[in-house]
C-alpha atoms as a PDB file:
ATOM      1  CA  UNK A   1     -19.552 -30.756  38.496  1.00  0.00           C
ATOM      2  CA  UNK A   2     -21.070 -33.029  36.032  1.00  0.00           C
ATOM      3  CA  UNK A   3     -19.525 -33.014  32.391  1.00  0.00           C
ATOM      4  CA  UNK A   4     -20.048 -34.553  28.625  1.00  0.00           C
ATOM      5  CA  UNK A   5     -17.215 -36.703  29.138  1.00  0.00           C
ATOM      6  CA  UNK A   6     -16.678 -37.828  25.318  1.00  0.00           C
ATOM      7  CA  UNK A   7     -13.451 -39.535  24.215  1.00  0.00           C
ATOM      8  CA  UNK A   8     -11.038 -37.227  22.255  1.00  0.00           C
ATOM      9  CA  UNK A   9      -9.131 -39.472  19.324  1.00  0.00           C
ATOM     10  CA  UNK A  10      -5.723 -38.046  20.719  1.00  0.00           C
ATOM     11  CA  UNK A  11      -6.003 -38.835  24.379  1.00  0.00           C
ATOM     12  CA  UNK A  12      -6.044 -42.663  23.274  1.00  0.00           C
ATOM     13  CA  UNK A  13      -2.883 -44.541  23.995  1.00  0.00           C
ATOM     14  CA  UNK A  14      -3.477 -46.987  21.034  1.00  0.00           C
ATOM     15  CA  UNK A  15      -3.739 -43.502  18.358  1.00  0.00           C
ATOM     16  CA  UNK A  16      -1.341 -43.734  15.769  1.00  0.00           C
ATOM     17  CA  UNK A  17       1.050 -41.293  16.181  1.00  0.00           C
ATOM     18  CA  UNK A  18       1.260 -39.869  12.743  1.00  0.00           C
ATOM     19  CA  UNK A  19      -2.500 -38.796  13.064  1.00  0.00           C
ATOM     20  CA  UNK A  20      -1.398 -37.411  16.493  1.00  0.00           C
ATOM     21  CA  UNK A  21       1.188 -35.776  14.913  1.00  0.00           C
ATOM     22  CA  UNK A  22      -0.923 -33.934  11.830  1.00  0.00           C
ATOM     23  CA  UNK A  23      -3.573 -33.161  14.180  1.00  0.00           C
ATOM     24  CA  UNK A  24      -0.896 -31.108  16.617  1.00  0.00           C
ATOM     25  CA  UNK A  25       0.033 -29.695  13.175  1.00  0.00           C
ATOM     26  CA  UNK A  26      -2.497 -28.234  12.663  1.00  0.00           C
ATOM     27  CA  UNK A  27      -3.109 -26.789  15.981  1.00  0.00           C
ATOM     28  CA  UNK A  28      -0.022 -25.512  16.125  1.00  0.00           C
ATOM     29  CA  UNK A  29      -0.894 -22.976  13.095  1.00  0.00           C
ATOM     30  CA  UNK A  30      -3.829 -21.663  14.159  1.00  0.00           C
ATOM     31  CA  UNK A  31      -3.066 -21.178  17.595  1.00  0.00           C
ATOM     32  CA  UNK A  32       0.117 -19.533  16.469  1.00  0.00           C
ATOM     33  CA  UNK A  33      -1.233 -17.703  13.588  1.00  0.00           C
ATOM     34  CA  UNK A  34      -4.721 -15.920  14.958  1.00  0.00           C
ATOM     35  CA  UNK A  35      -2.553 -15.174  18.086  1.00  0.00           C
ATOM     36  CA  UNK A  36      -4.896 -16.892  20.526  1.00  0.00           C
ATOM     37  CA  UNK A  37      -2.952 -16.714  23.816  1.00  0.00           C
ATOM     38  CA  UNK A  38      -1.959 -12.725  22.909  1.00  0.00           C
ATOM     39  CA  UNK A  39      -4.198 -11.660  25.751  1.00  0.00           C
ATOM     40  CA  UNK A  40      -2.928 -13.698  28.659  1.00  0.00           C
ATOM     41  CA  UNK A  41       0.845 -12.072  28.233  1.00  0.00           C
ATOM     42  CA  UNK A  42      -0.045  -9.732  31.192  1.00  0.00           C
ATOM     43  CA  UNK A  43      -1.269 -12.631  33.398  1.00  0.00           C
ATOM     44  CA  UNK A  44       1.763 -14.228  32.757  1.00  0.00           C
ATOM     45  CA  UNK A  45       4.214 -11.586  33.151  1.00  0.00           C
ATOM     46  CA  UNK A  46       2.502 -11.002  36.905  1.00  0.00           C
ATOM     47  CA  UNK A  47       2.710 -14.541  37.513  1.00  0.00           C
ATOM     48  CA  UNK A  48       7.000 -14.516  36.553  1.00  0.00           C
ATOM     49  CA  UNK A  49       7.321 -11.776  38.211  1.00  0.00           C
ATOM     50  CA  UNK A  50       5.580 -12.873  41.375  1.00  0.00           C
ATOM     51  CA  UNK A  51       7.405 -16.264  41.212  1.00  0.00           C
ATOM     52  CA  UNK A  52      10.663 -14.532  40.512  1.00  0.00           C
ATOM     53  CA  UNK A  53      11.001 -17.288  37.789  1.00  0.00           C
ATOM     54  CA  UNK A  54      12.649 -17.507  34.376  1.00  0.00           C
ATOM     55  CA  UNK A  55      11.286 -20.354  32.851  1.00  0.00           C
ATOM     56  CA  UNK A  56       8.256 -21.499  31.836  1.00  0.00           C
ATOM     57  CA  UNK A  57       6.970 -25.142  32.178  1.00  0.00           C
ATOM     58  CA  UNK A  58       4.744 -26.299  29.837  1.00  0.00           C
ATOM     59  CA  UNK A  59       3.026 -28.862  30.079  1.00  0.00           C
ATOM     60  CA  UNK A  60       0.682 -31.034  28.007  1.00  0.00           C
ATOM     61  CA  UNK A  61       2.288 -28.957  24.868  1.00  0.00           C
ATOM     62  CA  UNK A  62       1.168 -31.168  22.095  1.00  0.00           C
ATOM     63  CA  UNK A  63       2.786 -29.461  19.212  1.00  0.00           C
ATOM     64  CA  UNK A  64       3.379 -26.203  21.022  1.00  0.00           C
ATOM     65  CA  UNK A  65       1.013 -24.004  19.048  1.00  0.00           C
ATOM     66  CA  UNK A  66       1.433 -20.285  20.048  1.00  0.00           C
ATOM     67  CA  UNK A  67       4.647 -20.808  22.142  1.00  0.00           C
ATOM     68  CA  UNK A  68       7.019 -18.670  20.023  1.00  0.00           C
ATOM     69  CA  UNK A  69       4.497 -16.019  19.990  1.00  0.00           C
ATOM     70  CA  UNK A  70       3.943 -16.050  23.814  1.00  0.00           C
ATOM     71  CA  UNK A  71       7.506 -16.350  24.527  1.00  0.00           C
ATOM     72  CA  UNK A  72       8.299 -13.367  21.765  1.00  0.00           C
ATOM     73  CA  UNK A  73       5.727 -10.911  24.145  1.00  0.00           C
ATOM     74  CA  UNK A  74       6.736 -12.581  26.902  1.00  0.00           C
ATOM     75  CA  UNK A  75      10.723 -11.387  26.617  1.00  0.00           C
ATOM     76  CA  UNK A  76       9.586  -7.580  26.085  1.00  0.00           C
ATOM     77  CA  UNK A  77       6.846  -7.596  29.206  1.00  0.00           C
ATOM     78  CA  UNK A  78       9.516  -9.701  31.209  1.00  0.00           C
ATOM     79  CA  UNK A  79      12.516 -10.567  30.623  1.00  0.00           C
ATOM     80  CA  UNK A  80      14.847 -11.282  27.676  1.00  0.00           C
ATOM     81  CA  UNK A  81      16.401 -14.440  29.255  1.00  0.00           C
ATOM     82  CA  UNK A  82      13.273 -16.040  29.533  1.00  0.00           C
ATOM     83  CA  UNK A  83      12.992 -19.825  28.590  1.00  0.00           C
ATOM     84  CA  UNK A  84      10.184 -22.394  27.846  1.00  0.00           C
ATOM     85  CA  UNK A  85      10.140 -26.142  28.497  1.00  0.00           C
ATOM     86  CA  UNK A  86       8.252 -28.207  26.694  1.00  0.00           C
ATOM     87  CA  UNK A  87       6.302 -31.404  28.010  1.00  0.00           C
ATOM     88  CA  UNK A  88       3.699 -33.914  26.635  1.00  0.00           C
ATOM     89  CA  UNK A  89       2.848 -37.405  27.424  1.00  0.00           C
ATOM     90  CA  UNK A  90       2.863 -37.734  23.917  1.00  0.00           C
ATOM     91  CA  UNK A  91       6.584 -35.696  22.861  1.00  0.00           C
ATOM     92  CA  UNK A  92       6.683 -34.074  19.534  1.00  0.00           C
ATOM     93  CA  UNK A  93      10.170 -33.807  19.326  1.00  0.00           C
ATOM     94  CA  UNK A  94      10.004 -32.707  15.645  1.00  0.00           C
ATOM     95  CA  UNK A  95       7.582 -29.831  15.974  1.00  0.00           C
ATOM     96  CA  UNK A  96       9.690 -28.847  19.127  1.00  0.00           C
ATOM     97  CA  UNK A  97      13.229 -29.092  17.141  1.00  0.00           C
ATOM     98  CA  UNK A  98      11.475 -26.626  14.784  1.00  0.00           C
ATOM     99  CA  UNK A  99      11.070 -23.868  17.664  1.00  0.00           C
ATOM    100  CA  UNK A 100      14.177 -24.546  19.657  1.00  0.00           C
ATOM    101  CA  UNK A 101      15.758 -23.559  15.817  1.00  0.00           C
ATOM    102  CA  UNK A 102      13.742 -20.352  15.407  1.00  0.00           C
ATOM    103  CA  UNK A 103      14.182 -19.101  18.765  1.00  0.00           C
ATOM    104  CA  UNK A 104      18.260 -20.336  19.362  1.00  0.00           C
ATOM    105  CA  UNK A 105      17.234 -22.745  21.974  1.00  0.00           C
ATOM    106  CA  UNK A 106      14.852 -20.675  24.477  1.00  0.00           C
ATOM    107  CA  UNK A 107      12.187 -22.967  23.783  1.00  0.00           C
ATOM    108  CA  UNK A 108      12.895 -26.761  24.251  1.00  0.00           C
ATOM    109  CA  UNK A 109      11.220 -29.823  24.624  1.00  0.00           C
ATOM    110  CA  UNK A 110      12.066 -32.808  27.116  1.00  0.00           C
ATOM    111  CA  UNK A 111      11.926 -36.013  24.838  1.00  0.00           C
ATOM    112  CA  UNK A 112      10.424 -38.146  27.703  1.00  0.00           C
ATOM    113  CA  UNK A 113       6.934 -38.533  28.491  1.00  0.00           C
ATOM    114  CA  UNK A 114       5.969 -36.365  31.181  1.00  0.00           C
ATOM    115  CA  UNK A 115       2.665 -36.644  33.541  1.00  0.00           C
ATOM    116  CA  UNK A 116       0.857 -33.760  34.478  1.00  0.00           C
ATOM    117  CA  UNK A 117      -0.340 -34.992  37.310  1.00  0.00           C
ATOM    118  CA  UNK A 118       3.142 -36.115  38.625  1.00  0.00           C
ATOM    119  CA  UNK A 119       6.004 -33.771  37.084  1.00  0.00           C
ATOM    120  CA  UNK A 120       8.841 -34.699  37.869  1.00  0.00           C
ATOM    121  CA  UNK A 121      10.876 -32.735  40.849  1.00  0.00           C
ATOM    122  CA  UNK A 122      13.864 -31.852  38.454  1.00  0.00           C
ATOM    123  CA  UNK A 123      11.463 -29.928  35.776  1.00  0.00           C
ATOM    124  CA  UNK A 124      11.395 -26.339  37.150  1.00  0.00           C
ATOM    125  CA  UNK A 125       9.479 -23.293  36.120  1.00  0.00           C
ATOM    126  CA  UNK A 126       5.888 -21.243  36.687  1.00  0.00           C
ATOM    127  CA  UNK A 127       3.855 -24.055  35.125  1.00  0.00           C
ATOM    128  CA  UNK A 128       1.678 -23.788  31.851  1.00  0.00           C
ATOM    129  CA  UNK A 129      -0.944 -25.886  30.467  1.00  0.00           C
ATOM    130  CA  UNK A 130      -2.805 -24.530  27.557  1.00  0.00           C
ATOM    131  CA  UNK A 131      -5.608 -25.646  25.227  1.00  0.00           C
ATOM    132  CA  UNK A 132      -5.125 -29.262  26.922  1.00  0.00           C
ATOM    133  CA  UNK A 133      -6.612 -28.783  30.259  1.00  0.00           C
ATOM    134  CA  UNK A 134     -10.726 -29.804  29.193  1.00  0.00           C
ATOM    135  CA  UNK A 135      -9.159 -33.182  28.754  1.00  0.00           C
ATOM    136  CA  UNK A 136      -8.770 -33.741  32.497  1.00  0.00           C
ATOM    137  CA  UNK A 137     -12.007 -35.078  34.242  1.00  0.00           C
ATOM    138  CA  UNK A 138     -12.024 -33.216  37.981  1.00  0.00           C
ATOM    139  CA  UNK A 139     -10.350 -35.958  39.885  1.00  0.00           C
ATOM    140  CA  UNK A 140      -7.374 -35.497  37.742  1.00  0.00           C
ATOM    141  CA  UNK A 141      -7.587 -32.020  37.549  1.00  0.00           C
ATOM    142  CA  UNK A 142      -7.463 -31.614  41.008  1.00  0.00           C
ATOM    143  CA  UNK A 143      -4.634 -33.766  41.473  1.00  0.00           C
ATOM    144  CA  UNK A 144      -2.929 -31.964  38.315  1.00  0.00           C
ATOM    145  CA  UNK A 145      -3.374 -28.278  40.495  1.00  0.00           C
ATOM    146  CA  UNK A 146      -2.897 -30.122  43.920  1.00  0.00           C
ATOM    147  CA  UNK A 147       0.874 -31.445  42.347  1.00  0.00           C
ATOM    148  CA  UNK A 148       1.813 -27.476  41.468  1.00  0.00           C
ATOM    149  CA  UNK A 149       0.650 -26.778  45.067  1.00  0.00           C
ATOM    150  CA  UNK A 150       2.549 -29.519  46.467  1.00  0.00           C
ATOM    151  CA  UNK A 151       5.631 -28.395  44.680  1.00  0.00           C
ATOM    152  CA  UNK A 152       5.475 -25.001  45.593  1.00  0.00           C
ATOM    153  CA  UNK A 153       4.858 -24.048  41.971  1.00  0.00           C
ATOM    154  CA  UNK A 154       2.620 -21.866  39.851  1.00  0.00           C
ATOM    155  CA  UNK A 155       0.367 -22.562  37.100  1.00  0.00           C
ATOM    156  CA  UNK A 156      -1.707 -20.908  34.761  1.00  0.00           C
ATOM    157  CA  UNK A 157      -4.330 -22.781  33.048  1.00  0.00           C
ATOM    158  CA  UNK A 158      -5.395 -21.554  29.766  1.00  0.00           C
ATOM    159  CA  UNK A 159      -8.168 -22.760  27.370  1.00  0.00           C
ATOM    160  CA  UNK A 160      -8.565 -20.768  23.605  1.00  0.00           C
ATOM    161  CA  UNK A 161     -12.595 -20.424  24.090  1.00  0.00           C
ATOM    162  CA  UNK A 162     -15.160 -19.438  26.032  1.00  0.00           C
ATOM    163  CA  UNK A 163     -18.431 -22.203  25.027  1.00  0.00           C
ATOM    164  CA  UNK A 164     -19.870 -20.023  23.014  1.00  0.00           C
ATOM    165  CA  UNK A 165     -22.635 -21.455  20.221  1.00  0.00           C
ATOM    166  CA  UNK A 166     -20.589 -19.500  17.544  1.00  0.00           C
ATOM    167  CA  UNK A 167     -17.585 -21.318  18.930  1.00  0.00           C
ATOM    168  CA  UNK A 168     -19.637 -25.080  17.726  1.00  0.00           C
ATOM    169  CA  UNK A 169     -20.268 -22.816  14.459  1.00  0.00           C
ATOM    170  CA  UNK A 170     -17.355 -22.200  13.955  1.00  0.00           C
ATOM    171  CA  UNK A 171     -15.557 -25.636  14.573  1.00  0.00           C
ATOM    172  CA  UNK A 172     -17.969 -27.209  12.164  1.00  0.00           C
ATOM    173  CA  UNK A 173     -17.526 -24.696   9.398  1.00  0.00           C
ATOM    174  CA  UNK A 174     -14.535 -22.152   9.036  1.00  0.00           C
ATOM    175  CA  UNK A 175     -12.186 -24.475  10.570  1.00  0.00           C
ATOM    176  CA  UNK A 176     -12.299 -27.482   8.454  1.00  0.00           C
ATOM    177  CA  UNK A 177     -12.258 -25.537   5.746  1.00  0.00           C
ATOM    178  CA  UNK A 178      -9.027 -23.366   6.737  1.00  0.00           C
ATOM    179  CA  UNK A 179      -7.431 -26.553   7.774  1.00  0.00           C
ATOM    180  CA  UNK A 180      -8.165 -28.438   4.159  1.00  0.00           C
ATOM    181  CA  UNK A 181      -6.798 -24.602   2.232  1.00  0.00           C
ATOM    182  CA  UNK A 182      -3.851 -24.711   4.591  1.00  0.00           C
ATOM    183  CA  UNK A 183      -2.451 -27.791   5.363  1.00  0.00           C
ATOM    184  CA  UNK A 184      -0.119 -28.053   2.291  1.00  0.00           C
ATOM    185  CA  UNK A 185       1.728 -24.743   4.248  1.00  0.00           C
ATOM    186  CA  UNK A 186       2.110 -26.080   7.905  1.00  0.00           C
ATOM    187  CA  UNK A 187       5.836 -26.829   8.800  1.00  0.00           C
ATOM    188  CA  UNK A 188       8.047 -29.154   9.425  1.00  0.00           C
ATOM    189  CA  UNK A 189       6.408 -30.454   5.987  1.00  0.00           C
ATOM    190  CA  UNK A 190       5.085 -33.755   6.364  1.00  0.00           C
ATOM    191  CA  UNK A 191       4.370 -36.084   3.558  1.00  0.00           C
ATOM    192  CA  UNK A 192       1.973 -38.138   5.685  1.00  0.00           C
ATOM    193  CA  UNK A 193      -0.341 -35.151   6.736  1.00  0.00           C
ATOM    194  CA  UNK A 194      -1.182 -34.698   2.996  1.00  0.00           C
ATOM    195  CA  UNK A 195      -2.058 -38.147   2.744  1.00  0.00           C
ATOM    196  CA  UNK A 196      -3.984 -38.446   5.819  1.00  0.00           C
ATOM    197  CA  UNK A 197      -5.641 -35.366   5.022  1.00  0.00           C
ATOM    198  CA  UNK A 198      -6.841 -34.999   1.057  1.00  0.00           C
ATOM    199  CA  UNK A 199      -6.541 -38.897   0.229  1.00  0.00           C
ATOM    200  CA  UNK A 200      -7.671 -40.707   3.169  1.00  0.00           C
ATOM    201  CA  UNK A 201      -9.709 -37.600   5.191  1.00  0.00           C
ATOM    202  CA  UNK A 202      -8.168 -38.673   8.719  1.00  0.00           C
ATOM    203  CA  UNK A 203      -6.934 -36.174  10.292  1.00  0.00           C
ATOM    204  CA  UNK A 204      -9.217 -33.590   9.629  1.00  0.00           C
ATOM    205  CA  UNK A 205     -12.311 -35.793  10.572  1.00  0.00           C
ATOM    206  CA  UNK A 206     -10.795 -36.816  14.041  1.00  0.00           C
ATOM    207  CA  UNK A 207     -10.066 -32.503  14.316  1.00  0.00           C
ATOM    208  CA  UNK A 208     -12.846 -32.346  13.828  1.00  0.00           C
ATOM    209  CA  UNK A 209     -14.621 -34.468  16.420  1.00  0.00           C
ATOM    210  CA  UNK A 210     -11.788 -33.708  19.165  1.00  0.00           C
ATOM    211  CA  UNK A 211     -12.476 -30.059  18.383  1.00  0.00           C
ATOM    212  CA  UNK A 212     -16.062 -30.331  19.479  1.00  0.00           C
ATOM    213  CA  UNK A 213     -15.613 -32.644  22.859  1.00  0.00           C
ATOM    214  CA  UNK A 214     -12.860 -30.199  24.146  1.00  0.00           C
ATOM    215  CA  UNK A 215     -16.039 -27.504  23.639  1.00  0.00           C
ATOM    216  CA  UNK A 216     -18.258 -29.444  25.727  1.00  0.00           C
ATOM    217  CA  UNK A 217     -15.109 -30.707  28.149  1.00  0.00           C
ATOM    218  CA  UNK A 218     -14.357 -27.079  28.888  1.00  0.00           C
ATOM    219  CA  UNK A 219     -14.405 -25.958  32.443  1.00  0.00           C
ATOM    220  CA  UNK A 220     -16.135 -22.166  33.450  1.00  0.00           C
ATOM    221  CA  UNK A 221     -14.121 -19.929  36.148  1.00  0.00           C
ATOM    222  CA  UNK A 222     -16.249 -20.728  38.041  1.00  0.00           C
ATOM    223  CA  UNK A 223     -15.651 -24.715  37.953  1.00  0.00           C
ATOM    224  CA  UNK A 224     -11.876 -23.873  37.769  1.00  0.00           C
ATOM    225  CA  UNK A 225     -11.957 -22.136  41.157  1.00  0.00           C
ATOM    226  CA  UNK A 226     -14.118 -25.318  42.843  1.00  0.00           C
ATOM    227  CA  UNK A 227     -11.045 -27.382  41.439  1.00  0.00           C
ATOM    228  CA  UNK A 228      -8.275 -25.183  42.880  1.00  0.00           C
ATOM    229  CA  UNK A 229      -9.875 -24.539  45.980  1.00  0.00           C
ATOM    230  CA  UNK A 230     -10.334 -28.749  46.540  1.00  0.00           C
ATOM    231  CA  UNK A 231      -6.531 -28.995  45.216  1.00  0.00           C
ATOM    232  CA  UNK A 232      -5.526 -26.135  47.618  1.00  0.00           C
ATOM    233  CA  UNK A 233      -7.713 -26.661  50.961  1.00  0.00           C
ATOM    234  CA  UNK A 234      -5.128 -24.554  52.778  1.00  0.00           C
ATOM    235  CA  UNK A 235      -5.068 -21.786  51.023  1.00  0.00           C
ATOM    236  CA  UNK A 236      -1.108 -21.774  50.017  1.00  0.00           C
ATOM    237  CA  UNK A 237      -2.038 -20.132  46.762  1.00  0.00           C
ATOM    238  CA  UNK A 238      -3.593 -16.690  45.392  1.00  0.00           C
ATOM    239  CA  UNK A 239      -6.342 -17.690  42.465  1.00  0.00           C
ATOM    240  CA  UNK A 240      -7.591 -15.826  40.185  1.00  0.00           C
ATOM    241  CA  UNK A 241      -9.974 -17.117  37.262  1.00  0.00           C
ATOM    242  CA  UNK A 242     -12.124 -15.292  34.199  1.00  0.00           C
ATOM    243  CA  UNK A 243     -12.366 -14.777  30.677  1.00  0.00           C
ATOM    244  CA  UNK A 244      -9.653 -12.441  28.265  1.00  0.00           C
ATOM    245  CA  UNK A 245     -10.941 -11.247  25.144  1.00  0.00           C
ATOM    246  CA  UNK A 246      -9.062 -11.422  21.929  1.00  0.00           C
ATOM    247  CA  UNK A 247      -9.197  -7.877  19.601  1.00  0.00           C
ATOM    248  CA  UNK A 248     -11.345 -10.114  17.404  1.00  0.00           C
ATOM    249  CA  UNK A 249     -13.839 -11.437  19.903  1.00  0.00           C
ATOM    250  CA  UNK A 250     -12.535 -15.044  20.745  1.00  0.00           C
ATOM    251  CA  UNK A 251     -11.895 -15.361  24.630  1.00  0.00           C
ATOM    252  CA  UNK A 252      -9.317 -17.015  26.887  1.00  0.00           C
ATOM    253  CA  UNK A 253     -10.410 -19.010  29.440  1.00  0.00           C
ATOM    254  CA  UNK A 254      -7.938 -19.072  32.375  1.00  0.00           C
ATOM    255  CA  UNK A 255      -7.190 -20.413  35.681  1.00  0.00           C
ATOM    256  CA  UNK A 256      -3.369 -18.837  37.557  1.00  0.00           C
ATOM    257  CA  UNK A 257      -2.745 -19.868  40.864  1.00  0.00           C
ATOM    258  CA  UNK A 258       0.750 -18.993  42.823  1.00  0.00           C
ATOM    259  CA  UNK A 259       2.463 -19.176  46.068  1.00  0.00           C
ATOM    260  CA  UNK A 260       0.853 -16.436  48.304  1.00  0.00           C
ATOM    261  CA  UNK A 261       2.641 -13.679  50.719  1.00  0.00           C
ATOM    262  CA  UNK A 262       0.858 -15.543  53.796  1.00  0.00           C
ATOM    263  CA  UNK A 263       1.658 -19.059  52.893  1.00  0.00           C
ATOM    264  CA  UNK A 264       5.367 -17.706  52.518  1.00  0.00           C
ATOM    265  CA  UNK A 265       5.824 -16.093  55.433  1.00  0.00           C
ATOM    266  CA  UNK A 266       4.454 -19.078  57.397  1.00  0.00           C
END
């Protein structure tokens, strides 16, 4: 399973967290405002209701771009109690206080780092990793599926394209430009992000190049059942991997995996 293993500015330890920060921004409102994850609600609602859980566990959540949304669908396919945790080994506890506000606390963020690869037994939930995924090489992506199998927990894995060439089009072209017309409108407003965006061109250069690694990162179904079958050599879990397509063409690339009848029963 050989991969273009490129750097991505925002996996770096030493990355200056406001840059982080403007760059999560920004994914945050386009993720949330083209509705990118709308198609997966089904997959998920299965999933919650297979797992008989109630919250979600979400890890790697950056800035947690399309979380409200999900969690909006997710309370009329599901269940109105539902709840979100969010996790990052980078917290943005800022973007995070935003959405616990807007949605009265049903989404919330853990202000400690949290590893994917080794959650923590006291963070429940069906476990969630989207758009964040492609930045696992398959040693730790394995170990990242093998620790939800381990813990008896499910996980969907969900990336916001499908490697097409329009996709590479696309992130050279329309969304530079969308991010340059509508920075001055993402929220919580940041001073910084202006600055690192119009007078010193930061943010939306290192977008820019993380935008096209994580296109050449991304795993295929395919590739995302080898991984879950090496993480899962038992067979405790049901799999299921493909493609969702969005009303306006973009795809969802997903990976869910949960406890299965026969494991259960053993």
């Amino acid at each position: 399973m050989k991969k273009i293993r490129l750097f991505e500015f925002e996996d770096l330890p030493w990355f200056p967290a406001v840059l982080r920060a403007g760059m999560m921004d920004y994914l945050r409102f386009m993720i949330s405002a083209l509705g990118t994850y709308r198609p997966i609600v089904p997959l998920l609602a299965e999933a919650l209701r297979h797992t008989r859980q109630t919250q979600l566990l979400e890890l790697g959540a950056g800035a947690g771009g399309g979380t409200e949304g999900l969690w909006r669908a997710l309370q009329t396919a599901h269940s109105p109690t539902l709840r979100i945790l969010l996790t990052d080994l980078y917290p943005q506890p800022a973007a995070w206080a935003d959405l616990a506000r807007r949605t009265q606390g049903a989404i919330s963020g853990t202000a400690q780092p949290v590893d994917a690869l080794q959650v923590p037994a006291g963070l429940a939930g069906f476990r969630t990793i989207f758009s964040a995924f492609h930045h696992f090489a398959p040693a730790p992506a394995t170990a990242l599926l093998a620790d939800a199998v381990r813990a008896n927990a499910g996980i969907g894995v969900f990336e916001g394209a499908g490697r097409h060439w329009w996709e590479f089009l696309a992130a050279w072209t329309v969304l530079p430009l969308a991010q340059l017309l509508l920075t001055p409108f993402f929220r919580p407003f940041r001073f910084s992000r202006l600055v690192f965006t119009y007078l010193l061109p930061l943010i939306p250069l290192c977008t820019l190049w993380d935008g096209t690694v994580s296109l050449l990162r991304m795993y295929s179904p395919a590739q995302l059942l080898q991984l879950a079958a090496q993480a899962d050599p038992n067979g405790r879990f049901t799999w299921q991997a493909g493609k969702k397509r969005h009303w306006w063409g973009p795809q969802v690339t997903y990976l869910v995996g949960y406890p299965s009848l026969k494991a259960n029963k053993r």
